[in-house]
PDB file of N, CA and C in Angstrom:
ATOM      1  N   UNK A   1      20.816  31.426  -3.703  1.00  0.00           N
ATOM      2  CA  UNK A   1      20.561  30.015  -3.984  1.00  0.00           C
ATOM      3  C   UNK A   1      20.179  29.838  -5.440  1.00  0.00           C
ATOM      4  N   UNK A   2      20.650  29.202  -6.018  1.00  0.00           N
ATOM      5  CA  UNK A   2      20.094  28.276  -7.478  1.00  0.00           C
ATOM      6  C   UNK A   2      19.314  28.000  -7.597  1.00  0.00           C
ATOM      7  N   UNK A   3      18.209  27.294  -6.646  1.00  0.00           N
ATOM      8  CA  UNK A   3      16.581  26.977  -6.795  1.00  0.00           C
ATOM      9  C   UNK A   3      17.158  25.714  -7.410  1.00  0.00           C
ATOM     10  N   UNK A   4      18.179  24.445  -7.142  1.00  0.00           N
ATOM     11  CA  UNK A   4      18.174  23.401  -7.479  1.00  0.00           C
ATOM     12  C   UNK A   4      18.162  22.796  -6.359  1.00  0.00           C
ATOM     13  N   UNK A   5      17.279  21.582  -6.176  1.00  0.00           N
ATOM     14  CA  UNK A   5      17.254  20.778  -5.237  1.00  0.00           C
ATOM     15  C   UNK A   5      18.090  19.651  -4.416  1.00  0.00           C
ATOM     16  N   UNK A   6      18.738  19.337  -3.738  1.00  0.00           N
ATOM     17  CA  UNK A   6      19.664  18.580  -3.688  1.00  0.00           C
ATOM     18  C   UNK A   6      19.000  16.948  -3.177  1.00  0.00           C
ATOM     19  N   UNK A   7      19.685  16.238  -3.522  1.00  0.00           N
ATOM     20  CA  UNK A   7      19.305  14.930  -3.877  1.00  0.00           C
ATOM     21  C   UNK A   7      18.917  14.535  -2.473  1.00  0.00           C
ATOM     22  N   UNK A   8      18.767  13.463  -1.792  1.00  0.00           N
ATOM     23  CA  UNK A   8      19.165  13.004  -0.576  1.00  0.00           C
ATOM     24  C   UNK A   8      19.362  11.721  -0.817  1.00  0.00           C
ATOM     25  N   UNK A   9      20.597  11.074   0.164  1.00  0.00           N
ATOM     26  CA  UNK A   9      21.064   9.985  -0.154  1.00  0.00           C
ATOM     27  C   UNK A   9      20.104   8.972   0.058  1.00  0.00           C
ATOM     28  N   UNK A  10      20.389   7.974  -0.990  1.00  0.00           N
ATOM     29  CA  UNK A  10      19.288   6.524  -0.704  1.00  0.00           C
ATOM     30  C   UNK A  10      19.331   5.517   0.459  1.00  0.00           C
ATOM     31  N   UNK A  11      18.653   5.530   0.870  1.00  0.00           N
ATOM     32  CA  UNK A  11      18.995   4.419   2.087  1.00  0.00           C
ATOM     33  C   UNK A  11      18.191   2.866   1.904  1.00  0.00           C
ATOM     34  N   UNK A  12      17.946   2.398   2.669  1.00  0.00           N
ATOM     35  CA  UNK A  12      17.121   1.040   2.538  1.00  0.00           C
ATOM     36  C   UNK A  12      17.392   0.218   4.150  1.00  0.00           C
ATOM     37  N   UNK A  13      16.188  -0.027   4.359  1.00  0.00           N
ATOM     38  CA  UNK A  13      16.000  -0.715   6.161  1.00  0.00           C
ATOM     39  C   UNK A  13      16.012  -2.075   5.454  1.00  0.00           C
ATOM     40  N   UNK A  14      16.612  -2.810   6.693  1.00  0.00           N
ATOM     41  CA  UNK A  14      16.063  -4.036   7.022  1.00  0.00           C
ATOM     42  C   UNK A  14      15.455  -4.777   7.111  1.00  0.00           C
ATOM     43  N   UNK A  15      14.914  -6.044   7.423  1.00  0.00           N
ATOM     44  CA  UNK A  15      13.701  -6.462   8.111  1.00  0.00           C
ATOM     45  C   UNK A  15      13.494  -6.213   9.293  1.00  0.00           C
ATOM     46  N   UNK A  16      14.654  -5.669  10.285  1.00  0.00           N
ATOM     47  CA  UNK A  16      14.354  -5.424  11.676  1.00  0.00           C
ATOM     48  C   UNK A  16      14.702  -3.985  11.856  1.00  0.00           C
ATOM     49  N   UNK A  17      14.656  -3.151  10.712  1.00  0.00           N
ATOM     50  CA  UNK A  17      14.620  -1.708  11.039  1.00  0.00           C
ATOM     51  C   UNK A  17      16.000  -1.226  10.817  1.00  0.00           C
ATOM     52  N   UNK A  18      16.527  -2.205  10.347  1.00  0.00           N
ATOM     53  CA  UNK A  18      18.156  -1.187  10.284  1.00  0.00           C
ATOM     54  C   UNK A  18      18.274  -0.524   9.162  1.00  0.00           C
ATOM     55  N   UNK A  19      19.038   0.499   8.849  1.00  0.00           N
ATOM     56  CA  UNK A  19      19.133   1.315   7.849  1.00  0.00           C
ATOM     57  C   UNK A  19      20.518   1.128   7.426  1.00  0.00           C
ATOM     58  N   UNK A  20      20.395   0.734   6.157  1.00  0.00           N
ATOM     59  CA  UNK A  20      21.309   0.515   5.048  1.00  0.00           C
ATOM     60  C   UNK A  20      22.300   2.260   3.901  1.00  0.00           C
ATOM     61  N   UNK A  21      23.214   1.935   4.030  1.00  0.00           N
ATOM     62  CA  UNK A  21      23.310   3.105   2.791  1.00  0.00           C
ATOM     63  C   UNK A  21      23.657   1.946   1.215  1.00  0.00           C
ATOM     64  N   UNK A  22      23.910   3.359   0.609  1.00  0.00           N
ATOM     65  CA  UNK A  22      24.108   3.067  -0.426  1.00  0.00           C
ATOM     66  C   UNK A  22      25.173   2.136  -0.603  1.00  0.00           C
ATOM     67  N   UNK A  23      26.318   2.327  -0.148  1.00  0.00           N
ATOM     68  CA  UNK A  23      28.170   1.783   0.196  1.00  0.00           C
ATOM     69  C   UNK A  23      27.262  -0.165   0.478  1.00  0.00           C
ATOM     70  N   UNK A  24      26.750  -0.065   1.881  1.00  0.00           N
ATOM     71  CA  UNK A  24      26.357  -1.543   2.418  1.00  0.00           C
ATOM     72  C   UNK A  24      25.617  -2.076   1.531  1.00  0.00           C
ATOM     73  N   UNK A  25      24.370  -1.245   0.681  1.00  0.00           N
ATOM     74  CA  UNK A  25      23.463  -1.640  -0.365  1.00  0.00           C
ATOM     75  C   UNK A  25      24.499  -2.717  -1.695  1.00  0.00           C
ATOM     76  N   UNK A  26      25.401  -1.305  -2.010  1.00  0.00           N
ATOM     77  CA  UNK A  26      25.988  -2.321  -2.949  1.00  0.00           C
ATOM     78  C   UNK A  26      26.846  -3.362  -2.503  1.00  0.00           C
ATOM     79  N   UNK A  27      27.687  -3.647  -1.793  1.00  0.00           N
ATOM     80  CA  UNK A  27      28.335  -4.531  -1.401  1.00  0.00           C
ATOM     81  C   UNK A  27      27.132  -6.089  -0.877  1.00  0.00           C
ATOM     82  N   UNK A  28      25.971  -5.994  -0.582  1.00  0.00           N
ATOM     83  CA  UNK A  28      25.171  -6.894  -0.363  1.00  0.00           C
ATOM     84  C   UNK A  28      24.980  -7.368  -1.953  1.00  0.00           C
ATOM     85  N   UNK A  29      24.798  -6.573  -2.713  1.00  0.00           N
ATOM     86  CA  UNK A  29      24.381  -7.199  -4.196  1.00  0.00           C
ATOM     87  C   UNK A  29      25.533  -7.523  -4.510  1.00  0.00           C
ATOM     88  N   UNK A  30      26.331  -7.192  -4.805  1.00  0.00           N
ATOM     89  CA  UNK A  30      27.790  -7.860  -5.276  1.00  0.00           C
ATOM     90  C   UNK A  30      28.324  -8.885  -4.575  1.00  0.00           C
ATOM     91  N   UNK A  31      27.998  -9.121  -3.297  1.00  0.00           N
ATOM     92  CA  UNK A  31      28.161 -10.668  -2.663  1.00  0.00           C
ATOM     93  C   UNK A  31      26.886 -11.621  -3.001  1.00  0.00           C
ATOM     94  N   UNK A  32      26.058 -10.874  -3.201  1.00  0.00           N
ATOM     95  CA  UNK A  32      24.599 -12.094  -3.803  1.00  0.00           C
ATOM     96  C   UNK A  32      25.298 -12.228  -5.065  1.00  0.00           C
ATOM     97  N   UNK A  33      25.594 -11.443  -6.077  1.00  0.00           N
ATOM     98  CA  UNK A  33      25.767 -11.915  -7.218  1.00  0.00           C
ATOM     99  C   UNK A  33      27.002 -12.566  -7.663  1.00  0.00           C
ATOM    100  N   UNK A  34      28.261 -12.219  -6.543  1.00  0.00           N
ATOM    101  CA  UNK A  34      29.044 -13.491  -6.921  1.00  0.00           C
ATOM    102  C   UNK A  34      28.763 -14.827  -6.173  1.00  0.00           C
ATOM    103  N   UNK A  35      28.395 -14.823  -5.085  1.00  0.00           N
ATOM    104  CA  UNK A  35      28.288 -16.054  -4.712  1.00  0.00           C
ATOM    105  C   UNK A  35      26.641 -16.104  -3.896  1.00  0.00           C
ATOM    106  N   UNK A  36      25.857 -16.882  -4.187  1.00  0.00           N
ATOM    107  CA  UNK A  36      24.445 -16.718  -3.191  1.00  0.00           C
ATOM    108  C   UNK A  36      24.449 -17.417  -2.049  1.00  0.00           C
ATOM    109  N   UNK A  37      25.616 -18.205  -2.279  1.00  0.00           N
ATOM    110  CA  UNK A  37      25.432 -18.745  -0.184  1.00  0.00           C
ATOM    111  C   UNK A  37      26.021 -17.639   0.519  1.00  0.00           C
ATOM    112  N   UNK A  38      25.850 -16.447   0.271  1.00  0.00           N
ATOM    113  CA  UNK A  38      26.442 -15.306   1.158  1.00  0.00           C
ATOM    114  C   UNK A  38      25.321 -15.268   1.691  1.00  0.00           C
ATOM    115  N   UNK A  39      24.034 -15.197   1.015  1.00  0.00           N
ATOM    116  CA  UNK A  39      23.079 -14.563   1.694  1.00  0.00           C
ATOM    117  C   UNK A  39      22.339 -15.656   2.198  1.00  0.00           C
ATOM    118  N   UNK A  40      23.115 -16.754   2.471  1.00  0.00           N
ATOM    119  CA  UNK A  40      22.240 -18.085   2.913  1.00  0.00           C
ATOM    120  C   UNK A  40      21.375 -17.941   4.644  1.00  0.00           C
ATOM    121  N   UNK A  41      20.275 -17.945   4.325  1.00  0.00           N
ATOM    122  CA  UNK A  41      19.814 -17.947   6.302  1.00  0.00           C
ATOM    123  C   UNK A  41      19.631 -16.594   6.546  1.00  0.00           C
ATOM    124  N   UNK A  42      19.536 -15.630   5.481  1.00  0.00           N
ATOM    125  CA  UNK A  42      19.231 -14.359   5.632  1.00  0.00           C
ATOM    126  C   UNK A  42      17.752 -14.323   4.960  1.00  0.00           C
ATOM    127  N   UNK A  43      17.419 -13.503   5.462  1.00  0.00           N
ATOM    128  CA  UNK A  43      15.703 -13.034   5.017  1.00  0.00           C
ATOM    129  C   UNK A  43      15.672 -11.626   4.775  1.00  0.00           C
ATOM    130  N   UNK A  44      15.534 -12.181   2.875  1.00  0.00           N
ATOM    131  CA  UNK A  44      15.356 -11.027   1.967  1.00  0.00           C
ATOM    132  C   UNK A  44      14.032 -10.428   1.387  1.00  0.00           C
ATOM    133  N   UNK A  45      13.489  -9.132   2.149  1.00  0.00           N
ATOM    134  CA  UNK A  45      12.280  -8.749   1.816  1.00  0.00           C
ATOM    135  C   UNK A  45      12.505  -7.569   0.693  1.00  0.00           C
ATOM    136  N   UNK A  46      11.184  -6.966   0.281  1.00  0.00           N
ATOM    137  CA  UNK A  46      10.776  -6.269  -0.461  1.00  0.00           C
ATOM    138  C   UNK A  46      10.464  -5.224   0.014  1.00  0.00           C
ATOM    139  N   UNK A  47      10.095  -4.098  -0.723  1.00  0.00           N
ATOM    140  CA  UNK A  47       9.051  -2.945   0.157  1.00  0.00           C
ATOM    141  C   UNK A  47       7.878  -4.069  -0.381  1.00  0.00           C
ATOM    142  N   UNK A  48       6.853  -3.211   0.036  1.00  0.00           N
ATOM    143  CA  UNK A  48       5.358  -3.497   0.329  1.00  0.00           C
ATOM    144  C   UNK A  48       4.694  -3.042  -1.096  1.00  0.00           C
ATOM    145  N   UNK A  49       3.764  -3.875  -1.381  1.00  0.00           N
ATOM    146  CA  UNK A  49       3.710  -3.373  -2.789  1.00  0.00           C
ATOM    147  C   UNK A  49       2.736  -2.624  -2.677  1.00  0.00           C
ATOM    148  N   UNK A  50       2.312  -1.426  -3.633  1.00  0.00           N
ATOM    149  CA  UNK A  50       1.498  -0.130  -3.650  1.00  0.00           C
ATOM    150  C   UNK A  50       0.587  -0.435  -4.114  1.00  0.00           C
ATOM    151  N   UNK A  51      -0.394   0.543  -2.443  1.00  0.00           N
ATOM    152  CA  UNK A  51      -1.899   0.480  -2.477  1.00  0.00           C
ATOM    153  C   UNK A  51      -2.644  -0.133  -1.539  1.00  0.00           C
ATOM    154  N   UNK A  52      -3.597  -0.282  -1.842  1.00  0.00           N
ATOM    155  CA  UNK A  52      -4.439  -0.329   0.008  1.00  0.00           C
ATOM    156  C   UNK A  52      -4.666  -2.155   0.159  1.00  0.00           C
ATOM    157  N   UNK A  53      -4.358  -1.938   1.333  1.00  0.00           N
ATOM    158  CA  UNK A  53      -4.224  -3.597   2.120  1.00  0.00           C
ATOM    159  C   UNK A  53      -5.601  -4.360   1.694  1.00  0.00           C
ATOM    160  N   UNK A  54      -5.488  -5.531   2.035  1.00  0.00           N
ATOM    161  CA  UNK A  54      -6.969  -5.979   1.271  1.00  0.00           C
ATOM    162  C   UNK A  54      -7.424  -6.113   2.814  1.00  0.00           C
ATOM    163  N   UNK A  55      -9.135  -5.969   2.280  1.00  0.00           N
ATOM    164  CA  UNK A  55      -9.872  -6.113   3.292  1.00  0.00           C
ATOM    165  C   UNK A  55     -10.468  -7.461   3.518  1.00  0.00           C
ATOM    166  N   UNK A  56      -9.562  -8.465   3.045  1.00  0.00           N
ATOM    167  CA  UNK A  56      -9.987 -10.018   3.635  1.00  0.00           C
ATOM    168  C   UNK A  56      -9.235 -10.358   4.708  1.00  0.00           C
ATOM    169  N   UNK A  57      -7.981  -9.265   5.091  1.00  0.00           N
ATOM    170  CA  UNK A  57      -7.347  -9.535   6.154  1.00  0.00           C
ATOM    171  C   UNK A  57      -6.496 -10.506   5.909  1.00  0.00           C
ATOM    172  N   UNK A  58      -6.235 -11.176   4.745  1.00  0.00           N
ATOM    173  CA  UNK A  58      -4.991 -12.163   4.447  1.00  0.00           C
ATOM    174  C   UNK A  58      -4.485 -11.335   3.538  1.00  0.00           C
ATOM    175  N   UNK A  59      -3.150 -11.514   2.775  1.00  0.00           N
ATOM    176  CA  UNK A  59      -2.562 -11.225   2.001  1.00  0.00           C
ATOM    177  C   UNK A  59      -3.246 -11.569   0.352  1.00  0.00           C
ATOM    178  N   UNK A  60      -3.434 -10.727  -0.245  1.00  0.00           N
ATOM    179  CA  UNK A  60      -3.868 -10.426  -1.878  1.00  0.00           C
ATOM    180  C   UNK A  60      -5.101  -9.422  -1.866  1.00  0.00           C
ATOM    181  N   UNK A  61      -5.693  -9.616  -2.631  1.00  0.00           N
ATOM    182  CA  UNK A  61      -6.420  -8.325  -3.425  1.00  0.00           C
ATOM    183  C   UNK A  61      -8.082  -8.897  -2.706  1.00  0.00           C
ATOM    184  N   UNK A  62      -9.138  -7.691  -2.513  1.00  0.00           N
ATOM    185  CA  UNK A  62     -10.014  -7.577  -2.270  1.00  0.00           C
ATOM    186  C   UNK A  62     -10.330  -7.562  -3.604  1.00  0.00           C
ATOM    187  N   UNK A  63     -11.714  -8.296  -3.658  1.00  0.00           N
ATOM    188  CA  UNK A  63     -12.735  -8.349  -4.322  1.00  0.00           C
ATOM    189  C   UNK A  63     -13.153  -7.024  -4.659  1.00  0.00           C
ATOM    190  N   UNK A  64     -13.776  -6.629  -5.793  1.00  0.00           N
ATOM    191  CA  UNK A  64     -14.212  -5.404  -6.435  1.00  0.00           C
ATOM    192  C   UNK A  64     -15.447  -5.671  -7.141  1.00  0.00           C
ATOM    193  N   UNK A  65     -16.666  -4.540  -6.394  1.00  0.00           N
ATOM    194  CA  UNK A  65     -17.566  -4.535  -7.423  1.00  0.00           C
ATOM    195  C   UNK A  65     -17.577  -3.027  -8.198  1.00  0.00           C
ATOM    196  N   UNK A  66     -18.226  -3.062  -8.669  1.00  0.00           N
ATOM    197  CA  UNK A  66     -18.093  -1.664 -10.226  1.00  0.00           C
ATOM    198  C   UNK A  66     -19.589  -1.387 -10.674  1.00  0.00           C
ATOM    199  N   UNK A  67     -20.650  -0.539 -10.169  1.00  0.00           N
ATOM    200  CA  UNK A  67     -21.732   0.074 -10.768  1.00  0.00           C
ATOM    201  C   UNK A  67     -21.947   1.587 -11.003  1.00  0.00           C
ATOM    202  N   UNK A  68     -22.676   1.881 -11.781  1.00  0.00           N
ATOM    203  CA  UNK A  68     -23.289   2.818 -12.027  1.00  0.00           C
ATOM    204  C   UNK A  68     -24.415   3.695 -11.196  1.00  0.00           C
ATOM    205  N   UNK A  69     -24.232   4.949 -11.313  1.00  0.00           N
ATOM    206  CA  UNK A  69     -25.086   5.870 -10.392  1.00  0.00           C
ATOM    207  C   UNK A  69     -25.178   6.905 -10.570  1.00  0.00           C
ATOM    208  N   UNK A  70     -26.440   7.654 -10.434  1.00  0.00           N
ATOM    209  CA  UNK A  70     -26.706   9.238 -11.167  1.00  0.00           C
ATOM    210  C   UNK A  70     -25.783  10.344 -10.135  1.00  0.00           C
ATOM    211  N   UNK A  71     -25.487  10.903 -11.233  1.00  0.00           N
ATOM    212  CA  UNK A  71     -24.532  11.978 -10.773  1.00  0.00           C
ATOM    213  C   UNK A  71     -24.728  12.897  -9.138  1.00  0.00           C
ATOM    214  N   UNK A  72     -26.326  13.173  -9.518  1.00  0.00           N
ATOM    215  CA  UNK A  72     -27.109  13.336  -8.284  1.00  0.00           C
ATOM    216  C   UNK A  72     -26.812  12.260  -6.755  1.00  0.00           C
ATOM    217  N   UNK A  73     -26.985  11.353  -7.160  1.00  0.00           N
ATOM    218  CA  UNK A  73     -26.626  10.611  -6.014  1.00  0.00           C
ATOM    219  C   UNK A  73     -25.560  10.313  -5.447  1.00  0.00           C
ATOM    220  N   UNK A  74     -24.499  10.616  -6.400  1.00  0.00           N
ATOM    221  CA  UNK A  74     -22.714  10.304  -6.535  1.00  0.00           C
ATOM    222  C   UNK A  74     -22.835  12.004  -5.641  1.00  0.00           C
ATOM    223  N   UNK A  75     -23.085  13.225  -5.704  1.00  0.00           N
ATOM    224  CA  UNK A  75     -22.964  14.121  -5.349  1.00  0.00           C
ATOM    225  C   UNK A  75     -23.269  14.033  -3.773  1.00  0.00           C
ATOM    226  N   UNK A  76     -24.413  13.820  -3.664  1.00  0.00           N
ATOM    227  CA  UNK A  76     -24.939  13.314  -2.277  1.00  0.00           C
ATOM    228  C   UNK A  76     -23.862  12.605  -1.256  1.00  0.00           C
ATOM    229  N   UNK A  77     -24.012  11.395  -1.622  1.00  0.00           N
ATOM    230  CA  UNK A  77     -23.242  10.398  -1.111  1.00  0.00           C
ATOM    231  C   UNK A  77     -21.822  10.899  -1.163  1.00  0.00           C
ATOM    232  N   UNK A  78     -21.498  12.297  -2.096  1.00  0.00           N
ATOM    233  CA  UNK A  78     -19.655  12.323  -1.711  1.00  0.00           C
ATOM    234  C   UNK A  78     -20.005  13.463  -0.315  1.00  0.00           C
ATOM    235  N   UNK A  79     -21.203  14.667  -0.132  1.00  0.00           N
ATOM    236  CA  UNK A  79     -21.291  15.106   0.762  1.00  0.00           C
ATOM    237  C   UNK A  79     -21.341  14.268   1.994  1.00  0.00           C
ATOM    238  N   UNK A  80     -21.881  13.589   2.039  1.00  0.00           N
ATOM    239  CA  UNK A  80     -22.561  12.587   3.288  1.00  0.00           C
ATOM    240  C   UNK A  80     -20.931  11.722   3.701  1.00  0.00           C
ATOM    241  N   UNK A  81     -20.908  11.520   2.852  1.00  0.00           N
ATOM    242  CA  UNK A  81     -19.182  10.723   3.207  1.00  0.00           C
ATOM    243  C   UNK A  81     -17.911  12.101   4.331  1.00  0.00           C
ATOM    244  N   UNK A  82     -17.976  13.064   2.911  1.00  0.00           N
ATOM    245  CA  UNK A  82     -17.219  14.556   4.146  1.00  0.00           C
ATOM    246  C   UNK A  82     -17.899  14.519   5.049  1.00  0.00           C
ATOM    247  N   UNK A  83     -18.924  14.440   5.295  1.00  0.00           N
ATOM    248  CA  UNK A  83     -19.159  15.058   7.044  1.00  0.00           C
ATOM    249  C   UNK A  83     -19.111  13.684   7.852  1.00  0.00           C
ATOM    250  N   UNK A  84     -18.789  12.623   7.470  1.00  0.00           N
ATOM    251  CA  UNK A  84     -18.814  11.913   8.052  1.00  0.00           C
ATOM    252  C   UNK A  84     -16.943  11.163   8.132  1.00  0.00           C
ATOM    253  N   UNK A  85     -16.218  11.655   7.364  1.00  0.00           N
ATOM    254  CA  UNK A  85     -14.773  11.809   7.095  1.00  0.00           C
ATOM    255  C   UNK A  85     -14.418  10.911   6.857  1.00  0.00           C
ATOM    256  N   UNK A  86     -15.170  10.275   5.828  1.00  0.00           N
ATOM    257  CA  UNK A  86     -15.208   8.946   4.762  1.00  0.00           C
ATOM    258  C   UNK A  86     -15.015   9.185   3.886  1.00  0.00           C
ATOM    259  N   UNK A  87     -14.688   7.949   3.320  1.00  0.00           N
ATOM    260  CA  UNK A  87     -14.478   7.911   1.401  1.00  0.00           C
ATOM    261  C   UNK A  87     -16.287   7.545   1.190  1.00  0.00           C
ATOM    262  N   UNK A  88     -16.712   7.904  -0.123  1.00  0.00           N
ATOM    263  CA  UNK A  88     -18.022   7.294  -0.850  1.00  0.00           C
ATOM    264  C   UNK A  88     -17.686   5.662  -1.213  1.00  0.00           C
ATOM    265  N   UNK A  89     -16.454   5.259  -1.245  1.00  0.00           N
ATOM    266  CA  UNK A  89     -16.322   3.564  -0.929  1.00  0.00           C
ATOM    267  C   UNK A  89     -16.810   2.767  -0.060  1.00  0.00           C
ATOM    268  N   UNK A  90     -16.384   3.098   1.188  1.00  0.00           N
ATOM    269  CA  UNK A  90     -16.443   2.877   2.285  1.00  0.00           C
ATOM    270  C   UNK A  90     -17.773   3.171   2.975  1.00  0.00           C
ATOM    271  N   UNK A  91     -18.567   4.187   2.606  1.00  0.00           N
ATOM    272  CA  UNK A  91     -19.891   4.578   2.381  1.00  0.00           C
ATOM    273  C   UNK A  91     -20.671   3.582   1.594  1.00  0.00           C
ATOM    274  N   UNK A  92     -20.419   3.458   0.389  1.00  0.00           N
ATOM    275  CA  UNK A  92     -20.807   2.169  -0.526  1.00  0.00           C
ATOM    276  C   UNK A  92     -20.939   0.874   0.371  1.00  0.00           C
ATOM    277  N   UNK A  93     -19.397   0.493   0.521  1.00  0.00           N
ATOM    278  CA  UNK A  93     -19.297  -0.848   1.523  1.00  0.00           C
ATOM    279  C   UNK A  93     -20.434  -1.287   2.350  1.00  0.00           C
ATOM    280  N   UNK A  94     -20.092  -0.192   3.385  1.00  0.00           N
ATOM    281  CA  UNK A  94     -20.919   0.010   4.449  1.00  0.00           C
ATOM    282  C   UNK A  94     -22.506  -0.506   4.256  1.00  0.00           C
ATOM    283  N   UNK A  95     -23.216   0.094   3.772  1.00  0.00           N
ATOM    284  CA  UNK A  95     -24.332   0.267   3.008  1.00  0.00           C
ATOM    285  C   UNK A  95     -24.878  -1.319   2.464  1.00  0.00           C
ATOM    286  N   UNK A  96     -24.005  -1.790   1.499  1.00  0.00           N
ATOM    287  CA  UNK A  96     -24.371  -3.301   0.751  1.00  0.00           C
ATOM    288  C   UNK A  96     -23.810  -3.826   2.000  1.00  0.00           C
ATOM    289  N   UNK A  97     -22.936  -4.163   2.748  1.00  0.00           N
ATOM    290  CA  UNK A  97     -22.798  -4.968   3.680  1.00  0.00           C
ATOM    291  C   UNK A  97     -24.050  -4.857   4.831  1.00  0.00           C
ATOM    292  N   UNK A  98     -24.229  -3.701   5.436  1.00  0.00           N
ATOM    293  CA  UNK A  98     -26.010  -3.662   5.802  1.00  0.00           C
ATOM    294  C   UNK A  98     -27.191  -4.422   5.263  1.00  0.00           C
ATOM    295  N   UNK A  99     -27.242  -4.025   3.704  1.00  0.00           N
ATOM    296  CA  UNK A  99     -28.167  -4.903   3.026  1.00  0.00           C
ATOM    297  C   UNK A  99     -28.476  -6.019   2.930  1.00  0.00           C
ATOM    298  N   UNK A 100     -26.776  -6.638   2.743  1.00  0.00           N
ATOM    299  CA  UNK A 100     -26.206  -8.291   2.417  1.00  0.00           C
ATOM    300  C   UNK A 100     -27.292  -9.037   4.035  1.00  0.00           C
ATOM    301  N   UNK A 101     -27.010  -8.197   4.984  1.00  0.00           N
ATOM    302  CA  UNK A 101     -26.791  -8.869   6.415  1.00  0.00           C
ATOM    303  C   UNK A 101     -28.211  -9.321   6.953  1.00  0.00           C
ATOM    304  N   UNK A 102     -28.890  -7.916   6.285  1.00  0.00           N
ATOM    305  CA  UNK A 102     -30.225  -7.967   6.351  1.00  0.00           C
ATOM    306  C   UNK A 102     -31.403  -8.758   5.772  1.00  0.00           C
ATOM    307  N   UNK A 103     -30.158  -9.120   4.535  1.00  0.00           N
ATOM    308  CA  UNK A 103     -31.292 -10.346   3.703  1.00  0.00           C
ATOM    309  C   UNK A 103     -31.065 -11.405   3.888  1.00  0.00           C
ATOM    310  N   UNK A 104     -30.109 -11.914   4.759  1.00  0.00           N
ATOM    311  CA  UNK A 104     -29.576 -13.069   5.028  1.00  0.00           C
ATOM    312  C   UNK A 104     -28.830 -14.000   4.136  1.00  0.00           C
TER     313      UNK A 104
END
């Protein structure tokens, strides 16, 4: 063997799961781009854009807070998170949302 990798062909699904090749791929763009009532009454999605779902449970971006913390405690809190098979985010979260709830 050569130790070169071989490609694998591109595909692309549907909205209802069907799998597209390359051949159907292009022939869909070349009928959108000569004429667009080809694709009239069709529903044209995207992939999903990259990265973690928001946690408001609707569509867009979660809110972000950003502080500071001694290394010591960042150490801690990343142990305490492994044994508990968490992120230190989600640990974080957790934690101020306790607080939030508690102070009313």
């Amino acid at each position: 063997m050569s130790g070169k990798k071989v490609a694998k062909p591109v595909t692309w699904s549907t909205a209802d799961g069907r799998v597209m090749g390359e051949v159907e791929a292009a022939r869909l763009a070349e009928d959108f781009e000569s004429d667009e009532s080809a694709l009239d009454g069709a529903e044209v999605t995207f992939p999903r854009k990259a990265g973690r779902p928001s946690l408001t449970g609707a569509k867009g971006t979660s809110p972000q807070v950003t502080f500071r913390l001694s290394a010591t405690v960042r150490e801690r809190a990343e142990r305490l998170a492994a044994d508990r098979g968490t992120t230190v985010s989600a640990l974080a979260r957790e934690a101020l949302e306790q607080f939030v709830k508690k102070a009313g």
